[in-house]
N, C-alpha and C. Protein backbone atom coordinates (compact mmCIF):
# COMPACT_ATOMS: atom_id res chain seq x y z
N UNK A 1 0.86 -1.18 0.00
CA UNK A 1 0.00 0.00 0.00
C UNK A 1 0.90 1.23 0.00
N UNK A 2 0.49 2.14 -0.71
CA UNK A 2 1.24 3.50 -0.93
C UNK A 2 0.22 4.63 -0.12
N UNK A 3 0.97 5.21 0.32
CA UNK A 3 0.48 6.45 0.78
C UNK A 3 1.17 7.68 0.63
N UNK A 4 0.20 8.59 0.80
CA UNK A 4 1.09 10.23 0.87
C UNK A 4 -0.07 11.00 1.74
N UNK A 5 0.43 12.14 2.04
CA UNK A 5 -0.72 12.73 2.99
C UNK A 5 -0.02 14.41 3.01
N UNK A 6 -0.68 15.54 3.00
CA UNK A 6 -0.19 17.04 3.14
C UNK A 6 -0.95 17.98 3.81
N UNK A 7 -0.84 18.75 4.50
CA UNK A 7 -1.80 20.01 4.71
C UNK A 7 -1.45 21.22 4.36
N UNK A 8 -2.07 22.07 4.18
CA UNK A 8 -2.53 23.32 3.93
C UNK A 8 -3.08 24.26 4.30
N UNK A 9 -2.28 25.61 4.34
CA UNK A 9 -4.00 26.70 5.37
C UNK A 9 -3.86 27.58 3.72
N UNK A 10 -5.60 28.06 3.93
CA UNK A 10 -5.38 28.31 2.10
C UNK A 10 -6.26 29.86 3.23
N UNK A 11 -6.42 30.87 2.63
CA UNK A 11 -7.16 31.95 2.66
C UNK A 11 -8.64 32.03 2.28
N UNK A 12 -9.20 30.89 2.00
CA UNK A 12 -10.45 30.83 1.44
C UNK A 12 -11.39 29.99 2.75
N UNK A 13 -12.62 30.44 2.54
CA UNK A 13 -13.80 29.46 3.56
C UNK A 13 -13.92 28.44 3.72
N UNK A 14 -13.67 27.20 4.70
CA UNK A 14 -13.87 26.42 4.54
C UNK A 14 -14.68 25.21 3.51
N UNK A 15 -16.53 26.18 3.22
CA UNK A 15 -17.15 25.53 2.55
C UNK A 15 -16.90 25.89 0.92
N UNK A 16 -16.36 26.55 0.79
CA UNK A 16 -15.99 27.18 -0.68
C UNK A 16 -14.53 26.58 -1.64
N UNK A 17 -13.90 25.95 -0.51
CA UNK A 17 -13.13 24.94 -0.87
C UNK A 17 -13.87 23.37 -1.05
N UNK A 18 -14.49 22.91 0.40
CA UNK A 18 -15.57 21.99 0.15
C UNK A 18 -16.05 21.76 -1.43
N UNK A 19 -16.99 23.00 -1.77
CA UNK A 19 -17.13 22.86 -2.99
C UNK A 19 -16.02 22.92 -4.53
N UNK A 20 -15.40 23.57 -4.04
CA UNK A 20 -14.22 23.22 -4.97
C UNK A 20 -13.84 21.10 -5.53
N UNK A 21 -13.97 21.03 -4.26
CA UNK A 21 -13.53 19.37 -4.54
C UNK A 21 -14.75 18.71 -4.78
N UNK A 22 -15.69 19.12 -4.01
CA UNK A 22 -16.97 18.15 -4.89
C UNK A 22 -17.39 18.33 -6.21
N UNK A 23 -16.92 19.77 -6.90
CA UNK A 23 -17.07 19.86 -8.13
C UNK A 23 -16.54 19.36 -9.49
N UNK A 24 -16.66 17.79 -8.87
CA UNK A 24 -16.01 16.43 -10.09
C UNK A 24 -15.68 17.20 -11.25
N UNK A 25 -17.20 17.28 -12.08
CA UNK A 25 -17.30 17.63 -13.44
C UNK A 25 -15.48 18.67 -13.80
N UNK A 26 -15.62 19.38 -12.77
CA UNK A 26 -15.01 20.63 -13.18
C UNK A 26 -13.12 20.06 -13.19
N UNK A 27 -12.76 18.94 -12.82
CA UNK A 27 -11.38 18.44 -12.43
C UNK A 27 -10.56 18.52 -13.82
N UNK A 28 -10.87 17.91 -14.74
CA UNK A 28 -10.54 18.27 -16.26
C UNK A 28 -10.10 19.43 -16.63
N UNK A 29 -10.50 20.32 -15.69
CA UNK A 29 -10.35 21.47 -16.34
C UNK A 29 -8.95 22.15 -16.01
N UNK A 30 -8.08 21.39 -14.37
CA UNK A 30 -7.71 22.03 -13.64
C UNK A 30 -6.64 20.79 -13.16
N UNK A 31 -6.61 20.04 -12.82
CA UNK A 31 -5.85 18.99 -12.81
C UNK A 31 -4.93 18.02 -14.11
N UNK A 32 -3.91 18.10 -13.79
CA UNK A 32 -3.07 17.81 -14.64
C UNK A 32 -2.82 16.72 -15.37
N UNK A 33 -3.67 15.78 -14.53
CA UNK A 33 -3.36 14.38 -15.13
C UNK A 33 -5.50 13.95 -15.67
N UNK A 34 -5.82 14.32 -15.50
CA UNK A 34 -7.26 14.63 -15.52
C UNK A 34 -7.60 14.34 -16.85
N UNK A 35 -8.19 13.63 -17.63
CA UNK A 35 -8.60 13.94 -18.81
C UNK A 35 -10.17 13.67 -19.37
N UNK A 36 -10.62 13.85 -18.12
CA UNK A 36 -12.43 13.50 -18.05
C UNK A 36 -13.08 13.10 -17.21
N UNK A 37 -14.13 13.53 -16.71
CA UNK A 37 -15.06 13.31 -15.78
C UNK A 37 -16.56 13.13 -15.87
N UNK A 38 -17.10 12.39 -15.06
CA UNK A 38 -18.09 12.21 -15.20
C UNK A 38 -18.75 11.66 -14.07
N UNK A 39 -20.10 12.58 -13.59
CA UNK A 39 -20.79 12.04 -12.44
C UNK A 39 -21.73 11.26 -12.98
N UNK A 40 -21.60 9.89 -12.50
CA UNK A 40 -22.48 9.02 -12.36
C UNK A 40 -23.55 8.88 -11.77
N UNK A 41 -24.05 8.96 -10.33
CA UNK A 41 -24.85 8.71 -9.64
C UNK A 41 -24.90 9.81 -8.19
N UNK A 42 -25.70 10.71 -7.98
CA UNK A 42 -26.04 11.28 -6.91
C UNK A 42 -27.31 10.97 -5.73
N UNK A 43 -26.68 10.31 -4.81
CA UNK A 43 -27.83 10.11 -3.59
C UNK A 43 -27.61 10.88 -2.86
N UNK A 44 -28.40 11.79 -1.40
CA UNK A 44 -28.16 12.50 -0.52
C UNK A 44 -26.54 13.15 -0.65
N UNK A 45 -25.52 12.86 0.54
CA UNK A 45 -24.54 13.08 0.23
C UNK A 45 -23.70 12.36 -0.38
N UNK A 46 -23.85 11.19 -1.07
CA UNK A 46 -22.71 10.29 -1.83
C UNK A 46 -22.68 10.69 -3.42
N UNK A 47 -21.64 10.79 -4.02
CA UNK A 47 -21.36 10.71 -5.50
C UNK A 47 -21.00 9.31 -5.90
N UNK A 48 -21.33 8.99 -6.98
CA UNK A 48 -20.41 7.65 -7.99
C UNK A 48 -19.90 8.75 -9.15
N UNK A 49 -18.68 8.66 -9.48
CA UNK A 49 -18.19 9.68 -10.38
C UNK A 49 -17.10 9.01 -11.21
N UNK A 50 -17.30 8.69 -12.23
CA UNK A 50 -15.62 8.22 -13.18
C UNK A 50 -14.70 9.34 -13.53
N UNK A 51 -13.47 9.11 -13.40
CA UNK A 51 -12.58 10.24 -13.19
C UNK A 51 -11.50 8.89 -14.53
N UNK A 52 -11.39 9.85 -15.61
CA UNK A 52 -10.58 9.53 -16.72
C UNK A 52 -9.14 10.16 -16.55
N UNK A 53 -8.03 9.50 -16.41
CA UNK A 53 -6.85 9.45 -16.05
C UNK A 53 -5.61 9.16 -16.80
N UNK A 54 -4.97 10.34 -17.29
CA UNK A 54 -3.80 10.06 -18.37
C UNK A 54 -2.38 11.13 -17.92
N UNK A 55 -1.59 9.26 -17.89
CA UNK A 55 -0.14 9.94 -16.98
C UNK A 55 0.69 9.42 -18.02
N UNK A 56 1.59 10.19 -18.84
CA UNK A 56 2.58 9.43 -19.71
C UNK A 56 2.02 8.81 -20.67
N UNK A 57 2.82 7.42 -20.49
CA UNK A 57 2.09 6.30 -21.81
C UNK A 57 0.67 5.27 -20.83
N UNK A 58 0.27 5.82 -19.59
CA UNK A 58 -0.84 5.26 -19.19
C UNK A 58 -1.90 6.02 -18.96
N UNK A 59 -3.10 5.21 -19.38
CA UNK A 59 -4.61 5.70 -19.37
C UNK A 59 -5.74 4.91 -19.10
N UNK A 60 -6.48 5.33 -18.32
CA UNK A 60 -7.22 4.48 -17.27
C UNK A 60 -8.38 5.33 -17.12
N UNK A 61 -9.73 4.40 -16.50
CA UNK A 61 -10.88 5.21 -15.94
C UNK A 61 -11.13 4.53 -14.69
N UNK A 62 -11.33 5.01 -13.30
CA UNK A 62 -12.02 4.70 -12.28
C UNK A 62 -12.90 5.28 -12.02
N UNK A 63 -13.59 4.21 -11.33
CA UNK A 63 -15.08 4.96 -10.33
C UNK A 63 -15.12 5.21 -9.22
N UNK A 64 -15.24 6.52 -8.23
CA UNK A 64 -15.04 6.35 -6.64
C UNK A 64 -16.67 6.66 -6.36
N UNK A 65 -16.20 5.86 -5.20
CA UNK A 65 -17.76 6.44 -4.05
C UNK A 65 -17.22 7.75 -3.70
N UNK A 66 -18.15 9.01 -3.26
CA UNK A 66 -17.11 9.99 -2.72
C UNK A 66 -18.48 10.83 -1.87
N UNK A 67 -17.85 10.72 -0.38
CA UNK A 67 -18.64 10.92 0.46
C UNK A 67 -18.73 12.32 1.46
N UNK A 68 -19.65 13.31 1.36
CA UNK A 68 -19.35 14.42 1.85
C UNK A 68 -19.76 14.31 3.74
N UNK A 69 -19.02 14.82 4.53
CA UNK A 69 -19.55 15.04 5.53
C UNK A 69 -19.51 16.66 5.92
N UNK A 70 -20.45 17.22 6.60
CA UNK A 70 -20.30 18.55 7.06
C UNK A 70 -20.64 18.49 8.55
N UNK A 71 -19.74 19.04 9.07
CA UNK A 71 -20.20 19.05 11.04
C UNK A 71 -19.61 20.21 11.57
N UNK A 72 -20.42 21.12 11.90
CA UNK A 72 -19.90 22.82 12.62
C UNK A 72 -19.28 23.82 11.40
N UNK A 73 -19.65 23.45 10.57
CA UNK A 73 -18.93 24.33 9.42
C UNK A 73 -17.06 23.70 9.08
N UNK A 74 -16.89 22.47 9.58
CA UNK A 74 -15.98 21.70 9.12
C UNK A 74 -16.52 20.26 8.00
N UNK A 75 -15.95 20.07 7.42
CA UNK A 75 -16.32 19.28 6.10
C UNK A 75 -15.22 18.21 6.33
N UNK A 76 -15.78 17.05 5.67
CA UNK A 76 -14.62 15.75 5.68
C UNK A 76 -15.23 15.13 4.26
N UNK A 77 -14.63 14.72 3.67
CA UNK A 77 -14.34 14.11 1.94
C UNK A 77 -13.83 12.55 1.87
N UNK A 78 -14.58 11.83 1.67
CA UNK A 78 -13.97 10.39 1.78
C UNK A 78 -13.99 10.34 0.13
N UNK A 79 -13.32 9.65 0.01
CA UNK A 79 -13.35 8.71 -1.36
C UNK A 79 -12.75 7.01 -1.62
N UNK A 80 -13.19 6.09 -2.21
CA UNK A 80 -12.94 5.52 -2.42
C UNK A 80 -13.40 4.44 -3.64
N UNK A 81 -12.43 4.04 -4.13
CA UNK A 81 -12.66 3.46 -5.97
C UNK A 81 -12.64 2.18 -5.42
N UNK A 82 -14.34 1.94 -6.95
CA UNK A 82 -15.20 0.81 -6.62
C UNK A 82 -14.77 0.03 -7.77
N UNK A 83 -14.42 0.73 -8.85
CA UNK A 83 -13.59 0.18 -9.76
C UNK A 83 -12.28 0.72 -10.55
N UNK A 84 -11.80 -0.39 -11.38
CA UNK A 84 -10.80 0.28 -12.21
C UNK A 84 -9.53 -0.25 -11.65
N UNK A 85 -7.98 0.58 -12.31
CA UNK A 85 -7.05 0.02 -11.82
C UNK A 85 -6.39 -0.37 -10.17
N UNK A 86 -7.38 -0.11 -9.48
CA UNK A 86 -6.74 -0.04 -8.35
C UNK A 86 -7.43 -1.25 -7.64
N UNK A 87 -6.51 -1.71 -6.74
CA UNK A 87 -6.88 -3.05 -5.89
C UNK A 87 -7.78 -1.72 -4.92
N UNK A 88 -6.85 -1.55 -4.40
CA UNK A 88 -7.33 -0.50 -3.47
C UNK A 88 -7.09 1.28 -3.12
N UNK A 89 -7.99 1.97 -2.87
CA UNK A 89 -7.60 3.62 -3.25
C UNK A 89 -8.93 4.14 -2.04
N UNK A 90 -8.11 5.03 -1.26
CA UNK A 90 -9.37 5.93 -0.72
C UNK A 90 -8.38 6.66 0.03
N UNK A 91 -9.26 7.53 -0.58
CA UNK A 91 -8.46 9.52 -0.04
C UNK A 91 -9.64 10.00 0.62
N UNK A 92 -9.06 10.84 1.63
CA UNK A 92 -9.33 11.84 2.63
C UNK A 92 -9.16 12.86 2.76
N UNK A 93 -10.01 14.13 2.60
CA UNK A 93 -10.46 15.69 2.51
C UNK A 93 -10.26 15.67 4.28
N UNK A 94 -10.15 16.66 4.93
CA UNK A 94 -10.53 17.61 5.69
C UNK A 94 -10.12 18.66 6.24
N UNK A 95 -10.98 19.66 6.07
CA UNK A 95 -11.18 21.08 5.46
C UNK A 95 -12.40 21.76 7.04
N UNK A 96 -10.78 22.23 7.65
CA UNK A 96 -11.24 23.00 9.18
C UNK A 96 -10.83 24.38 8.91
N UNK A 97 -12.11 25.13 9.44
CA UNK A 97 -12.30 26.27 9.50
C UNK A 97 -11.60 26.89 10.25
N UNK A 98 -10.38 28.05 10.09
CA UNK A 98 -9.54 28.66 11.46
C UNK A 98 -10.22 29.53 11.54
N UNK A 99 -10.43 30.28 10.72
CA UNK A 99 -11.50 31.50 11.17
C UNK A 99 -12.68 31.84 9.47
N UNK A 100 -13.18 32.91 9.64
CA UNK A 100 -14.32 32.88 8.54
C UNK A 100 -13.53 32.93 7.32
N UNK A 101 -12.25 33.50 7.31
CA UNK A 101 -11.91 33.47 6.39
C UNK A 101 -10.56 32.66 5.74
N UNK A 102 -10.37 31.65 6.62
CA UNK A 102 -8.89 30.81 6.26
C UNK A 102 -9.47 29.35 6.51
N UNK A 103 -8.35 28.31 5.94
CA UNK A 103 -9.08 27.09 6.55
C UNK A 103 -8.08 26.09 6.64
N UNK A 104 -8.21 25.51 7.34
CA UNK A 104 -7.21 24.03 7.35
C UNK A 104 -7.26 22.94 6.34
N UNK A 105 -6.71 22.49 5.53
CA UNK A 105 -7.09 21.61 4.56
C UNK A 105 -5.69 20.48 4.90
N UNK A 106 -6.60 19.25 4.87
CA UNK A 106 -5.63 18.25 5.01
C UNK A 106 -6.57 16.87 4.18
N UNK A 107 -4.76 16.26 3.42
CA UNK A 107 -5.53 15.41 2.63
C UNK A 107 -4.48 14.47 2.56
N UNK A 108 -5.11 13.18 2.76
CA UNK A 108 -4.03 11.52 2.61
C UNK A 108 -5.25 10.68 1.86
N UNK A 109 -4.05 9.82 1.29
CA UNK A 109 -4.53 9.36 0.34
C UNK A 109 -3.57 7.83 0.28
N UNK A 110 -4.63 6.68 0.04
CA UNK A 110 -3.48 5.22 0.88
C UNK A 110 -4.16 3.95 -0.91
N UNK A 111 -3.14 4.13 -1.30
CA UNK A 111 -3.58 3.38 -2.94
C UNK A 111 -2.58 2.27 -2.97
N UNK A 112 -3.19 1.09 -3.86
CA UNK A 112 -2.42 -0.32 -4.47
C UNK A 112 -2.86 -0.33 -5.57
N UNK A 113 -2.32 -0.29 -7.06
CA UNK A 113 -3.04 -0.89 -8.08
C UNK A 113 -3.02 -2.43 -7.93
N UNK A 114 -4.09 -2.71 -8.76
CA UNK A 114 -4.44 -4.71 -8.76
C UNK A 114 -2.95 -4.86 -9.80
N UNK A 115 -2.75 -4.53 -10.61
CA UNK A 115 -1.60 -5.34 -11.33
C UNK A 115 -0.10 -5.04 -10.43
N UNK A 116 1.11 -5.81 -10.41
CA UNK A 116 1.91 -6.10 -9.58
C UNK A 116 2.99 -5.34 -11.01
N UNK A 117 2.64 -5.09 -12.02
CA UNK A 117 3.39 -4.09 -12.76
C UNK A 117 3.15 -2.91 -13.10
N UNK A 118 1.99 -2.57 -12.33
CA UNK A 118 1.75 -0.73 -11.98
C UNK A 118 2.53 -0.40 -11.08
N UNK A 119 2.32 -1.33 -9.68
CA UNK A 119 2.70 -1.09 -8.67
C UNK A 119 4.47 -1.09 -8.71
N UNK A 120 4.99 -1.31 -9.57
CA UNK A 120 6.26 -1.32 -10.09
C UNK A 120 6.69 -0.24 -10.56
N UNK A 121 5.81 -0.03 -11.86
CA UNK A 121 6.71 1.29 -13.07
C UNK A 121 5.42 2.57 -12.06
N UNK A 122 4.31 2.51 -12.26
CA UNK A 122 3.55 3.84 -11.91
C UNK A 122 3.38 4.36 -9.82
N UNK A 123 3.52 3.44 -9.30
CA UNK A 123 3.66 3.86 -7.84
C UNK A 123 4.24 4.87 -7.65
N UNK A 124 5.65 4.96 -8.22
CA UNK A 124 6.55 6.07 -7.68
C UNK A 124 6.17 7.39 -8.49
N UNK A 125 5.85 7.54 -9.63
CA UNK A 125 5.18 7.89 -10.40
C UNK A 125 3.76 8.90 -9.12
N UNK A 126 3.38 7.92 -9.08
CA UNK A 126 2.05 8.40 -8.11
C UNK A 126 1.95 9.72 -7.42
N UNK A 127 3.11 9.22 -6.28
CA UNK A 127 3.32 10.47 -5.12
C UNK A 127 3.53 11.63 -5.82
N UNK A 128 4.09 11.54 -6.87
CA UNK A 128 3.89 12.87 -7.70
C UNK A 128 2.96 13.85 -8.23
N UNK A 129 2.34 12.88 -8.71
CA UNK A 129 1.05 13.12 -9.21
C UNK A 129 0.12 13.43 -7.92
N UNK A 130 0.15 13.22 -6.82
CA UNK A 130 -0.51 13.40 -5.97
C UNK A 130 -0.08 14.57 -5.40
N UNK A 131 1.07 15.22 -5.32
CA UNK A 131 1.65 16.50 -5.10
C UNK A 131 1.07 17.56 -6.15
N UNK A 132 1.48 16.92 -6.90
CA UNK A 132 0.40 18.14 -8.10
C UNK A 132 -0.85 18.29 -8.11
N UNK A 133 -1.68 16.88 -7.81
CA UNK A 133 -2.90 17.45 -7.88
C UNK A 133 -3.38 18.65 -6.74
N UNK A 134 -3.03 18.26 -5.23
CA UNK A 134 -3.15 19.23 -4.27
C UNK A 134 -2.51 20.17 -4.99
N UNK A 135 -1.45 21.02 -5.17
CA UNK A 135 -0.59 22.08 -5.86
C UNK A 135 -2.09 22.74 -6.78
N UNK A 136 -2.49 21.72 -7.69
CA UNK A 136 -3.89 22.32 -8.49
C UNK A 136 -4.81 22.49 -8.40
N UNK A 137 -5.43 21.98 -7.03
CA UNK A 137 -6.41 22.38 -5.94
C UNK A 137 -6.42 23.52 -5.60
N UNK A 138 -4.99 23.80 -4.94
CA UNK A 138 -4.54 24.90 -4.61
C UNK A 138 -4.35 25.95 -4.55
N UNK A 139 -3.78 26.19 -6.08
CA UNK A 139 -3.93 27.16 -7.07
C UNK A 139 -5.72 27.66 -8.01
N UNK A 140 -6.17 26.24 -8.07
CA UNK A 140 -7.40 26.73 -8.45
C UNK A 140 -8.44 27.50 -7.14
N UNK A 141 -8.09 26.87 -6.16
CA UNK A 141 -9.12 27.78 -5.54
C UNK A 141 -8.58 28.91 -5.17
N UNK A 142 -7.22 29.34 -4.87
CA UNK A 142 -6.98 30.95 -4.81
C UNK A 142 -7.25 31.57 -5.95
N UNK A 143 -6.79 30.66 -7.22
CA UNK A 143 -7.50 31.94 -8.45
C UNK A 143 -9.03 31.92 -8.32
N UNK A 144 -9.59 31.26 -7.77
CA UNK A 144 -11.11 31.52 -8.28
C UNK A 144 -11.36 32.24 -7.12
N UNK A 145 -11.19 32.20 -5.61
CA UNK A 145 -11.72 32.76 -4.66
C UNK A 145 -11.21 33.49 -3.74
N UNK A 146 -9.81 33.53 -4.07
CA UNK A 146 -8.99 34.73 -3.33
C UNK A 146 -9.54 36.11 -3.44
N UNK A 147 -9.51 37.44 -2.60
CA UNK A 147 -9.82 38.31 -2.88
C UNK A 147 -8.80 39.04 -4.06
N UNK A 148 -9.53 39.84 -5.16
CA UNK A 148 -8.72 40.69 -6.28
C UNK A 148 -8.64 39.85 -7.59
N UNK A 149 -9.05 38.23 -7.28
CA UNK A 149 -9.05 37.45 -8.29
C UNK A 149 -10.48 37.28 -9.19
């Protein structure tokens, strides 16, 4: 099992980041390795969402469950893929409020692909990609919601 995990205090509202990450559709647009999205299924708070994925000479589609929680104006983000390359994958959002206008953002993320030659050439590969995507989180929500932007 691979893992990575980071935090962050970003200048933006807690729930305005929240929505930043539940806004699947919009990942394509903004993420680097991203090359399509699509929400599948919406119940109460759960998504089914395929997230189309192109790193190098590999390209892949998974499906995650992806689960919102909200409690006191703090938010928590589960995810986890029901299909696709991964034996196993589920990442963790949470996104604490320091004050009205800053927020704590912390995110780990604990993955295996099923083939024993991903987990070879693309693992190391991974943590990278997982640095960037936060980095493009990052950047997307200060350009969209920073003040002057």
């Amino acid at each position: 099992m691979h893992e990575f995990s980071h935090e962050l205090l970003i200048d933006v509202p807690a729930d305005i980041i929240a929505k930043l990450i539940m806004n699947i559709e919009d990942y394509p647009n903004f993420l680097p390795w991203c090359i399509g999205s699509e929400i599948l299924k919406k119940e109460g708070n759960t998504i089914e969402a395929r997230l189309d994925i192109g790193f190098k000479s590999f390209n892949d589609s998974y499906v995650s469950r992806v689960t919102i929680i909200e409690d006191k104006g703090a938010y928590t983000i589960q995810t986890e893929a029901i299909s696709g390359p991964f034996e196993s994958l589920f990442s963790l959002w949470i996104i604490e409020p320091i004050d009205k206008e800053k927020s704590l953002v912390k995110f780990a993320i604990k993955f295996s692909f099923a083939s024993k030659m991903m987990n070879t050439f693309l693992a190391p590969l991974f943590n990278v990609m997982c640095a960037q995507m936060v980095d493009a989180f990052q950047q997307r929500v200060k350009g969209k919601f920073t003040t002057g932007s």
